[in-house]
C-alpha atoms as a PDB file:
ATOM      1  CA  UNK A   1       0.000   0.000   0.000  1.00  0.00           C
ATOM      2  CA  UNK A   2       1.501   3.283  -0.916  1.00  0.00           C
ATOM      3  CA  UNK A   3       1.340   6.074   1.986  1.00  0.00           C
ATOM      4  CA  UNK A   4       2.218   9.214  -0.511  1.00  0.00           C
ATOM      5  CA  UNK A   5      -0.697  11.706  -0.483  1.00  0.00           C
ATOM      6  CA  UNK A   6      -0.861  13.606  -3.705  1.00  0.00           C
ATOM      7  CA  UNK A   7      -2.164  16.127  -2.463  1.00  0.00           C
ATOM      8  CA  UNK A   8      -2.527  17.425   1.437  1.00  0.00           C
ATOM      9  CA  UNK A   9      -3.941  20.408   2.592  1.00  0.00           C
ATOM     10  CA  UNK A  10      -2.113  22.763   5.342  1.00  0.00           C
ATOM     11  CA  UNK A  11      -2.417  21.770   8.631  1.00  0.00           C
ATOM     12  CA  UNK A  12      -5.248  23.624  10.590  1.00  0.00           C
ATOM     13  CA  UNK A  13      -4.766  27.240  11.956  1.00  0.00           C
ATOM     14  CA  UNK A  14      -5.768  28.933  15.186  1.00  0.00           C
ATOM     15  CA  UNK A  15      -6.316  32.648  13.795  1.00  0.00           C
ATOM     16  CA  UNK A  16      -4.262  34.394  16.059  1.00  0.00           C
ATOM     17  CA  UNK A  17      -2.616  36.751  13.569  1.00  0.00           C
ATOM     18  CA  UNK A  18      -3.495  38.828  10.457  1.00  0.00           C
ATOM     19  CA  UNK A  19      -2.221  35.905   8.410  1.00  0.00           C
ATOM     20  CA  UNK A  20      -3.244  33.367  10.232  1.00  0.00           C
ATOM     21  CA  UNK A  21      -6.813  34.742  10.280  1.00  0.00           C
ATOM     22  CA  UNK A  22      -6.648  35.065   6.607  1.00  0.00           C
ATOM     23  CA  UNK A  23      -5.943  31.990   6.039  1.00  0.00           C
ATOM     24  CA  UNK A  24      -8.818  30.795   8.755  1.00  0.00           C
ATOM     25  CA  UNK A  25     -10.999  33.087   6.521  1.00  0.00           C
ATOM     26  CA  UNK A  26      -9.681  31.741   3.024  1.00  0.00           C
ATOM     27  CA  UNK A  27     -10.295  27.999   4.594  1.00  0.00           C
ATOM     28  CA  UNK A  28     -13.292  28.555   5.519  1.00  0.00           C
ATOM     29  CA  UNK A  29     -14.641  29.779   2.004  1.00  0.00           C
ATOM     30  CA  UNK A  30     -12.711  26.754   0.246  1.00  0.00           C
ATOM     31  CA  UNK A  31     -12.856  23.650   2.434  1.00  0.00           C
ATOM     32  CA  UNK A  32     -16.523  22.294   3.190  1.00  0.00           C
ATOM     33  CA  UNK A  33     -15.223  20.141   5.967  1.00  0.00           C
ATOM     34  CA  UNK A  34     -13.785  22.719   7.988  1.00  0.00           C
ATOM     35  CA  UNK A  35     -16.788  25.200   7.135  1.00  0.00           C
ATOM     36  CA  UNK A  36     -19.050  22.981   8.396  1.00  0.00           C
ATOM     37  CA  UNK A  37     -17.441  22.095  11.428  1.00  0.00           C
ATOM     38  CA  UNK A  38     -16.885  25.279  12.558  1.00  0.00           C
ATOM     39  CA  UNK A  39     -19.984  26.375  12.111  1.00  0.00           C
ATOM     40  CA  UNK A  40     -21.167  23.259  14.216  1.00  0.00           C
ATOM     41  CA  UNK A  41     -18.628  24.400  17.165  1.00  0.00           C
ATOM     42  CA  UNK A  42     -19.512  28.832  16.781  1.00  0.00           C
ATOM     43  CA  UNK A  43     -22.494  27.784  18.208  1.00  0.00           C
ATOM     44  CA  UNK A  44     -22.218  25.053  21.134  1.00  0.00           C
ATOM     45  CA  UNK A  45     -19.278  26.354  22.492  1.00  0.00           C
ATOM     46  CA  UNK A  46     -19.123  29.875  22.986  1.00  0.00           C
ATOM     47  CA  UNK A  47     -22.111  28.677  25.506  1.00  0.00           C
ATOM     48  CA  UNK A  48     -19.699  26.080  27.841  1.00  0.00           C
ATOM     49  CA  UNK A  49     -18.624  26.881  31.488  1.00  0.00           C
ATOM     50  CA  UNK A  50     -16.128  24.746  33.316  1.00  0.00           C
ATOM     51  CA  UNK A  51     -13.521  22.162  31.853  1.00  0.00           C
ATOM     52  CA  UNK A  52     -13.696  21.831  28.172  1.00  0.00           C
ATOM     53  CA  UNK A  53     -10.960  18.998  26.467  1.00  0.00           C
ATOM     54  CA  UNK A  54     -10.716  18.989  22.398  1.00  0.00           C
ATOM     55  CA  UNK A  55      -9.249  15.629  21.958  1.00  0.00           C
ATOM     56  CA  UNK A  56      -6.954  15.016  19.229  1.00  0.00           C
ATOM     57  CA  UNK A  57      -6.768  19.274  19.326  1.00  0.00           C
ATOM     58  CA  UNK A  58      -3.737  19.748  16.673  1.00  0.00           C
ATOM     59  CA  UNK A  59      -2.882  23.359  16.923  1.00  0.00           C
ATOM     60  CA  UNK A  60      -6.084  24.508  18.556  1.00  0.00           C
ATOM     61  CA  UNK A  61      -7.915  26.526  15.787  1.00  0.00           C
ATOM     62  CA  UNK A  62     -11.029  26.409  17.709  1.00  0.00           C
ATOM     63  CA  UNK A  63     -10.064  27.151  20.982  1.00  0.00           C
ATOM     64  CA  UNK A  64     -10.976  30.964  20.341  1.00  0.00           C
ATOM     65  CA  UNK A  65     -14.372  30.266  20.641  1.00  0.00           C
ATOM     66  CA  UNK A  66     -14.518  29.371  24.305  1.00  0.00           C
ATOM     67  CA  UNK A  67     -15.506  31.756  26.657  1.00  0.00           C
ATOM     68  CA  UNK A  68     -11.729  32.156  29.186  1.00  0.00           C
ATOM     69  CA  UNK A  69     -14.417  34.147  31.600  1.00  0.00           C
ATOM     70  CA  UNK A  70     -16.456  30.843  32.659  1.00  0.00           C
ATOM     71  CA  UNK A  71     -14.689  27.967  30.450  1.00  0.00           C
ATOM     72  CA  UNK A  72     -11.371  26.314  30.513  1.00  0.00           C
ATOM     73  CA  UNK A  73     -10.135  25.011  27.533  1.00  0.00           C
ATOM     74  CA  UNK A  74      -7.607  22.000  27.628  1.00  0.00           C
ATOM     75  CA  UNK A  75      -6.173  20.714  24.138  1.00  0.00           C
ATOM     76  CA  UNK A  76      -5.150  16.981  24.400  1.00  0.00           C
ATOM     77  CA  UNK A  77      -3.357  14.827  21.617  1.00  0.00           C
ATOM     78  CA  UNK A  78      -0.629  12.479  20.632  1.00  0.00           C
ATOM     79  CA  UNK A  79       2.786  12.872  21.252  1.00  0.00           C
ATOM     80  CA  UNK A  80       3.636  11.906  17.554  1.00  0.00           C
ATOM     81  CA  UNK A  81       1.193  14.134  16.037  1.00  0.00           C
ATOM     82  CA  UNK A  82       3.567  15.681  13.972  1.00  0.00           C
ATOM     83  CA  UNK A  83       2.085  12.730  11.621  1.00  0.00           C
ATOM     84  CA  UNK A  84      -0.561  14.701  11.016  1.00  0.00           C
ATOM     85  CA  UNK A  85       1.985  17.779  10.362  1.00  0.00           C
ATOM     86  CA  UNK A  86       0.855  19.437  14.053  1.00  0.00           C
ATOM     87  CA  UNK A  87       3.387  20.999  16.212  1.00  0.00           C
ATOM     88  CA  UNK A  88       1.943  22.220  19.611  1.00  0.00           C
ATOM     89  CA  UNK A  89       3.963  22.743  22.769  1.00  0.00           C
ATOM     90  CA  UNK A  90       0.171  23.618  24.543  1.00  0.00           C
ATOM     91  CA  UNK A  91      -1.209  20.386  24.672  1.00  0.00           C
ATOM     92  CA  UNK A  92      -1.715  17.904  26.954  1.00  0.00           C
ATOM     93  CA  UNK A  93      -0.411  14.312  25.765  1.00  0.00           C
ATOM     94  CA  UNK A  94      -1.853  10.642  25.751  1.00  0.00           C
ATOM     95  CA  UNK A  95      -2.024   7.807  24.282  1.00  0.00           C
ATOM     96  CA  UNK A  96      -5.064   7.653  21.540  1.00  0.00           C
ATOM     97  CA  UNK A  97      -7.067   6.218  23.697  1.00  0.00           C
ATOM     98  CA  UNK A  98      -6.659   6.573  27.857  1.00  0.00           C
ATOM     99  CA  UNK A  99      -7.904  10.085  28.316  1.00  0.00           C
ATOM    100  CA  UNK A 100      -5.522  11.575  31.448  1.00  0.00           C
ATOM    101  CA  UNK A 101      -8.339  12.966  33.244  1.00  0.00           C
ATOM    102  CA  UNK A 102      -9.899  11.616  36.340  1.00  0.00           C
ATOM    103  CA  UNK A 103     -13.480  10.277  36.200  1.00  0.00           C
ATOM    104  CA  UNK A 104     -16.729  12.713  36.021  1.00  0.00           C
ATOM    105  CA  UNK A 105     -14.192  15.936  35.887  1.00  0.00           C
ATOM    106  CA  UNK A 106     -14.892  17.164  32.582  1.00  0.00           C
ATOM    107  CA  UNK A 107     -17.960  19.570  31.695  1.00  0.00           C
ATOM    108  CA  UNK A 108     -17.855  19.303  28.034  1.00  0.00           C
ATOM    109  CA  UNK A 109     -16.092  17.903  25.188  1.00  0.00           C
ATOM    110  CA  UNK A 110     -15.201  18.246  21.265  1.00  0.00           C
ATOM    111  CA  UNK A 111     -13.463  16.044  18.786  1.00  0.00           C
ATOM    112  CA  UNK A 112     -12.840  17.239  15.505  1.00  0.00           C
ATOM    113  CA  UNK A 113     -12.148  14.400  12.422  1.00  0.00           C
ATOM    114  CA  UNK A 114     -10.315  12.050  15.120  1.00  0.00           C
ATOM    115  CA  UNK A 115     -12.318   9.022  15.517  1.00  0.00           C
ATOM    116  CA  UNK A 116     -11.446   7.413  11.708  1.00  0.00           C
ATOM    117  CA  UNK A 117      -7.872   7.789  12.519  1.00  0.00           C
ATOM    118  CA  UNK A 118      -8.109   5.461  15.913  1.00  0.00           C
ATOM    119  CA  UNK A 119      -7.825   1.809  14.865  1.00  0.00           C
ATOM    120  CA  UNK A 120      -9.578   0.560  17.828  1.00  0.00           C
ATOM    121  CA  UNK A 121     -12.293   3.654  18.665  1.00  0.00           C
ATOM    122  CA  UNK A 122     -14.184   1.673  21.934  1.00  0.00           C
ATOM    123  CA  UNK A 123     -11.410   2.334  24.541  1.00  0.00           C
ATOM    124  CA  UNK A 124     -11.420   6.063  23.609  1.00  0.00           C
ATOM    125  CA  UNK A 125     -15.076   6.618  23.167  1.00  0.00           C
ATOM    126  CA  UNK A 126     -15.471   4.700  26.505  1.00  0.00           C
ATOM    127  CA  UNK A 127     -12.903   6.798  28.060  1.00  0.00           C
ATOM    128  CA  UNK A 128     -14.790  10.017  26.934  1.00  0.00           C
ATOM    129  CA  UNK A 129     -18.543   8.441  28.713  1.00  0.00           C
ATOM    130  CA  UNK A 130     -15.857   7.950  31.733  1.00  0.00           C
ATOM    131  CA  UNK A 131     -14.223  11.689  32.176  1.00  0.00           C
ATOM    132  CA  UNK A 132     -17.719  13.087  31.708  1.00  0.00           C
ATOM    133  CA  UNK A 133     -19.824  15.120  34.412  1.00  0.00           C
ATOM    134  CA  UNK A 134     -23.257  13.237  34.820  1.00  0.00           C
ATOM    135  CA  UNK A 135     -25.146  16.053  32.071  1.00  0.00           C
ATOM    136  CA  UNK A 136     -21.955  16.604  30.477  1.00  0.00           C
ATOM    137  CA  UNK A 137     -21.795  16.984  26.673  1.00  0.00           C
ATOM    138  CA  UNK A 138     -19.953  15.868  23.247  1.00  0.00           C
ATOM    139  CA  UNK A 139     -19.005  17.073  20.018  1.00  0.00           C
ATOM    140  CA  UNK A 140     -17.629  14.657  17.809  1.00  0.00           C
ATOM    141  CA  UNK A 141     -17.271  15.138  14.120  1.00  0.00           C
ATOM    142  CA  UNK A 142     -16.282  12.478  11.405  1.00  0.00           C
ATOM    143  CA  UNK A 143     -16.002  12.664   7.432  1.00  0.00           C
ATOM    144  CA  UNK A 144     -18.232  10.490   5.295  1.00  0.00           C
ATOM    145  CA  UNK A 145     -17.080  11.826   1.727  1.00  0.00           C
ATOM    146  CA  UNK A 146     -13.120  12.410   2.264  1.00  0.00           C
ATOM    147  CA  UNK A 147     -10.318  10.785   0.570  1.00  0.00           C
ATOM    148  CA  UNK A 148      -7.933   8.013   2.046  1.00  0.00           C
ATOM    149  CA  UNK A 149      -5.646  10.857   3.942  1.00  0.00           C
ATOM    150  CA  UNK A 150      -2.664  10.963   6.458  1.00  0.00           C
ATOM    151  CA  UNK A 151      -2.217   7.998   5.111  1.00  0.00           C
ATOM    152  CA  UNK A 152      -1.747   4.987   6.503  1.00  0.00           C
ATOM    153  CA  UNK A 153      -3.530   6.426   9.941  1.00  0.00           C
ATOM    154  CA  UNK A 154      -6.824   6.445   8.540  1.00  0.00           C
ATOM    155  CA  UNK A 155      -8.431   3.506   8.700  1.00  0.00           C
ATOM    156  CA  UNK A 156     -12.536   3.708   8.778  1.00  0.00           C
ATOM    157  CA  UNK A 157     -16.036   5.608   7.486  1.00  0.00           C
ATOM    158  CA  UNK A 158     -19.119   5.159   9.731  1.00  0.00           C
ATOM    159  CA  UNK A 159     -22.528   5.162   9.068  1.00  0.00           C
ATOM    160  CA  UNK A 160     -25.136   6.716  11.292  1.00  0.00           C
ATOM    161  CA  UNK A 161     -26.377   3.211  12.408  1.00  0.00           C
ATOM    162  CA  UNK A 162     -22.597   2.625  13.185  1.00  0.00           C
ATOM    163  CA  UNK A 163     -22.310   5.592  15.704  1.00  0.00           C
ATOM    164  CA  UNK A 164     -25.749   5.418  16.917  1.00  0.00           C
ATOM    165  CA  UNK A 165     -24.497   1.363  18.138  1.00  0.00           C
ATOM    166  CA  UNK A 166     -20.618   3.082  19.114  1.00  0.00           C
ATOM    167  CA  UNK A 167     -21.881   5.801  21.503  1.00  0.00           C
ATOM    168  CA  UNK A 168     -25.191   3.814  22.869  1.00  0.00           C
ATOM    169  CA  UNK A 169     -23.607   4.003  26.722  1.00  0.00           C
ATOM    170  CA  UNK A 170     -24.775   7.600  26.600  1.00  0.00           C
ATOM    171  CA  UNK A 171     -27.894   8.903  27.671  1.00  0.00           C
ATOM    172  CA  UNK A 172     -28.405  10.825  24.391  1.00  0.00           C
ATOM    173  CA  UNK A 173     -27.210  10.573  21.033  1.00  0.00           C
ATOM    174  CA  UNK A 174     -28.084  12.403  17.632  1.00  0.00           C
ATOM    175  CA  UNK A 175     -26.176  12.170  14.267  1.00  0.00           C
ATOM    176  CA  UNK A 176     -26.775  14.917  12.178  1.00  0.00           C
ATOM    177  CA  UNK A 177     -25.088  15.284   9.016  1.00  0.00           C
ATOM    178  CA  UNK A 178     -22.844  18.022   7.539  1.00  0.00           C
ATOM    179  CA  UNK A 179     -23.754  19.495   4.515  1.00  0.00           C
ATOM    180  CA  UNK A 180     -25.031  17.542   1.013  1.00  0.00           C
ATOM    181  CA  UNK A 181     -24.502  15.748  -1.286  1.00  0.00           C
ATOM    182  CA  UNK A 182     -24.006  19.083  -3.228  1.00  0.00           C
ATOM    183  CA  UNK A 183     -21.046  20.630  -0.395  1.00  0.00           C
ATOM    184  CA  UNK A 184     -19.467  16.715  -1.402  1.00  0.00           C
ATOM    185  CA  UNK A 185     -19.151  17.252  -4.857  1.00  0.00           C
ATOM    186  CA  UNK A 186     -18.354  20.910  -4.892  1.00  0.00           C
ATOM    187  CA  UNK A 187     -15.870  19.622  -1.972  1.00  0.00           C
ATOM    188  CA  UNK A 188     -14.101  17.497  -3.965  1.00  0.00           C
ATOM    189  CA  UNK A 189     -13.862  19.796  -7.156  1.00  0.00           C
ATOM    190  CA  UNK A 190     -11.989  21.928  -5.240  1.00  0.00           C
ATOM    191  CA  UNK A 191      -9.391  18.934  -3.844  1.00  0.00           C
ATOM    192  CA  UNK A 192      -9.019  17.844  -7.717  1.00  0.00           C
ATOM    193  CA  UNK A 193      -8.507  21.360  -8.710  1.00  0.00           C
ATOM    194  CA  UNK A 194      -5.690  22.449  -6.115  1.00  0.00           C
ATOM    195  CA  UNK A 195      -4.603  19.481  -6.087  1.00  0.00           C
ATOM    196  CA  UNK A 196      -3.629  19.619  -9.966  1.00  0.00           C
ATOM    197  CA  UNK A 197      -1.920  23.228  -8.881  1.00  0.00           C
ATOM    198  CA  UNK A 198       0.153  21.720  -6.268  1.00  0.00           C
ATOM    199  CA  UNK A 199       1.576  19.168  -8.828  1.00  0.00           C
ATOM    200  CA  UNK A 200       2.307  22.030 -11.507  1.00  0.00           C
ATOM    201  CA  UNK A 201       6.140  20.826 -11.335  1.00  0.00           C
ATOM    202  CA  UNK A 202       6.211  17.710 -11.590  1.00  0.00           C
ATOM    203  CA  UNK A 203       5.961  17.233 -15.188  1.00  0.00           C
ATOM    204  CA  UNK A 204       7.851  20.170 -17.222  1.00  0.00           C
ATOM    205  CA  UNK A 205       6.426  18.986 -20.433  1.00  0.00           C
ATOM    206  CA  UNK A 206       3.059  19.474 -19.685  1.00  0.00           C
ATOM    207  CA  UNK A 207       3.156  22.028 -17.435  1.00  0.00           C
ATOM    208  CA  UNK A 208       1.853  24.785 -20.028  1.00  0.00           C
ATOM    209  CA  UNK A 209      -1.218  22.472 -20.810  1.00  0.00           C
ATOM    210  CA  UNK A 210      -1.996  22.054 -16.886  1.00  0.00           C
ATOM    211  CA  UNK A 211      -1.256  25.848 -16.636  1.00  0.00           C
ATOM    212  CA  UNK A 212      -3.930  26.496 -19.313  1.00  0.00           C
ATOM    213  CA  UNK A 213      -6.716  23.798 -18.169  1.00  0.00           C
ATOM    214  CA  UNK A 214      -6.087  25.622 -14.492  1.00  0.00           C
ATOM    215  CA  UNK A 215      -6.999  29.307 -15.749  1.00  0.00           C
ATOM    216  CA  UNK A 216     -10.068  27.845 -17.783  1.00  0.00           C
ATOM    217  CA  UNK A 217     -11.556  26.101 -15.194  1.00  0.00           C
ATOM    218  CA  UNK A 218     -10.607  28.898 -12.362  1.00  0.00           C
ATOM    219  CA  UNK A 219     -14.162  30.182 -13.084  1.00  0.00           C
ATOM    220  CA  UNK A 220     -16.110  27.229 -12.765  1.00  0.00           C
ATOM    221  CA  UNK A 221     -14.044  26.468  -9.367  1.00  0.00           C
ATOM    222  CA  UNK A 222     -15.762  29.728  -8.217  1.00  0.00           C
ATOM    223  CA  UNK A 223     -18.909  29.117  -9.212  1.00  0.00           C
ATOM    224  CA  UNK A 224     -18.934  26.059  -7.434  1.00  0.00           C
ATOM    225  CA  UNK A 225     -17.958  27.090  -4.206  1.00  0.00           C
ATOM    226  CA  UNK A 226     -20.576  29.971  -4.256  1.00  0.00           C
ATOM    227  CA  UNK A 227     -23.200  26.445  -5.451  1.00  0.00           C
ATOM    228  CA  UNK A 228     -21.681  24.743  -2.037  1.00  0.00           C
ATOM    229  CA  UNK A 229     -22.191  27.794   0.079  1.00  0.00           C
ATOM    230  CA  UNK A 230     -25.810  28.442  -1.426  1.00  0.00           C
ATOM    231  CA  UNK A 231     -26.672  24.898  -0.814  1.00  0.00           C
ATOM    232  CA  UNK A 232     -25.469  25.010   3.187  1.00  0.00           C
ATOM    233  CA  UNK A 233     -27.698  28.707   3.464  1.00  0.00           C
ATOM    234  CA  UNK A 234     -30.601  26.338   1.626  1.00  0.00           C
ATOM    235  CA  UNK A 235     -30.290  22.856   2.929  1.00  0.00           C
ATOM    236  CA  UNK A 236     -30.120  22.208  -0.868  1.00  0.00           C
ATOM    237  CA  UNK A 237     -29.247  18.366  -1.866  1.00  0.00           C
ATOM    238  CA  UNK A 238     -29.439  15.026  -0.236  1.00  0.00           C
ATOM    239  CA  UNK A 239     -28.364  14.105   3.385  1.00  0.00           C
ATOM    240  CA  UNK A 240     -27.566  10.444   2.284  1.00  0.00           C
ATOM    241  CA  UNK A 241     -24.415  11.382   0.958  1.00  0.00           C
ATOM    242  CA  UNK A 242     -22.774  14.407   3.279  1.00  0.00           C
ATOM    243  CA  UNK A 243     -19.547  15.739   3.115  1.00  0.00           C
ATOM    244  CA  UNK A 244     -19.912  14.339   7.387  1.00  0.00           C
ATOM    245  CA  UNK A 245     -21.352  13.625  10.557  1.00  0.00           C
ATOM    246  CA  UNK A 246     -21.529  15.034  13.761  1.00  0.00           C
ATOM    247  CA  UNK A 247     -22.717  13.554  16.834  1.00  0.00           C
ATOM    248  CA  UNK A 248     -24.019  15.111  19.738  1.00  0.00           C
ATOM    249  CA  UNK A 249     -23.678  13.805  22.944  1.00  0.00           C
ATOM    250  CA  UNK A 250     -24.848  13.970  26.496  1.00  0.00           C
ATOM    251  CA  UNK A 251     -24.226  11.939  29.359  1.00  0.00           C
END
């Protein structure tokens, strides 16, 4: 099995700079996934109060959102995660899957795109049921339409009948699904597209052809993220087929 990605996108961003909040703003415009996830989280958890823990937190992009004057955030991850390209001295480390917080001392939780990258996910998503306050609440997130990334560490898709069976130890569960099947296509237009740019060099001989097919289809790129944003204002196109899920949790 061959683990070089053709194409990966730039590690996530916490917009804590002019640069780093245009990029947060340009990402947000371009990638469906991240649009939609953030979106999820800029409404749950401005709202939190206590101890909040974003497992498998990367840089922290969304750590902005919480509230320092009644929440405490706490980013946890790997110690290798430099797999995924993250770097963060911040964090808190573990082990994938024993979460190193004592039992019924965490308010709320969040974890972003994580879950198909653990092999195994039961010990961690029984770990999470343990840490959690009686009341306490989730936000997990998972692709559906994504490409085989960080490769190899990326190992499943679930359904919703698959996490409605995974997180059944907690008192409430709902999967709701990100975006269409519309925000999946446009999605992946855009991953073919900048993909082909970030391979410009690779082939000197055809370069001017790619060069060319890039400029003529630049306007059709546009047009299709302005389709994918119109279809998230509109709830245009079939959940069956989403770009994602996220599940909501309470214990």
């Amino acid at each position: 099995m061959s683990t070089t990605e053709r194409f990966r996108p730039p590690s996530h961003v916490a917009p804590d700079g002019l640069k780093s909040k245009a990029l947060f703003f340009l990402r947000r415009v371009l990638d469906f996934q991240f649009n939609t996830i953030f979106s999820t989280l800029q409404r749950a958890m401005p709202q939190y109060s206590g101890t909040v823990i974003d497992i498998g937190c990367g840089n922290c992009p969304f750590e902005h959102l919480v509230d320092t004057n009644k929440a405490r955030y706490i980013g946890i991850d790997v110690a290798d995660a430099q797999k995924w390209d993250y770097t963060n001295s911040k964090i808190v480390t573990y082990d994938g899957k024993n979460i190193p917080f004592a039992a019924a001392s965490v308010d709320h939780l969040i974890c972003t795109e994580v879950l198909e990258h653990v092999p195994e996910p039961h010990d961690l998503i029984a770990d999470m049921y343990r840490v959690l306050k009686p009341g306490g609440t989730g936000i997990i997130t998972i692709p559906w339409s994504a490409r085989f990334h960080y490769k190899p560490y990326d190992y499943h898709r679930y359904t919703p009948s698959t996490l409605e069976a995974l997180f059944n130890q907690f008192a409430s569960v709902r999967v709701q699904n990100r975006g269409t099947d519309i925000n999946a296509i446009v999605n992946k237009s855009i991953v073919l597209y900048f993909g082909n740019v970030s391979t410009l060099t690779e082939s000197v001989l055809w370069l001017p052809v790619k060069v060319l097919l890039l400029l003529v289809f630049a306007p059709v790129i546009g047009l299709l993220v302005l389709w994918g944003h119109l279809a998230l204002a509109f709830g245009w196109g079939s959940s069956d087929d989403p770009l994602g899920y996220t599940i909501w949790l309470q214990k």
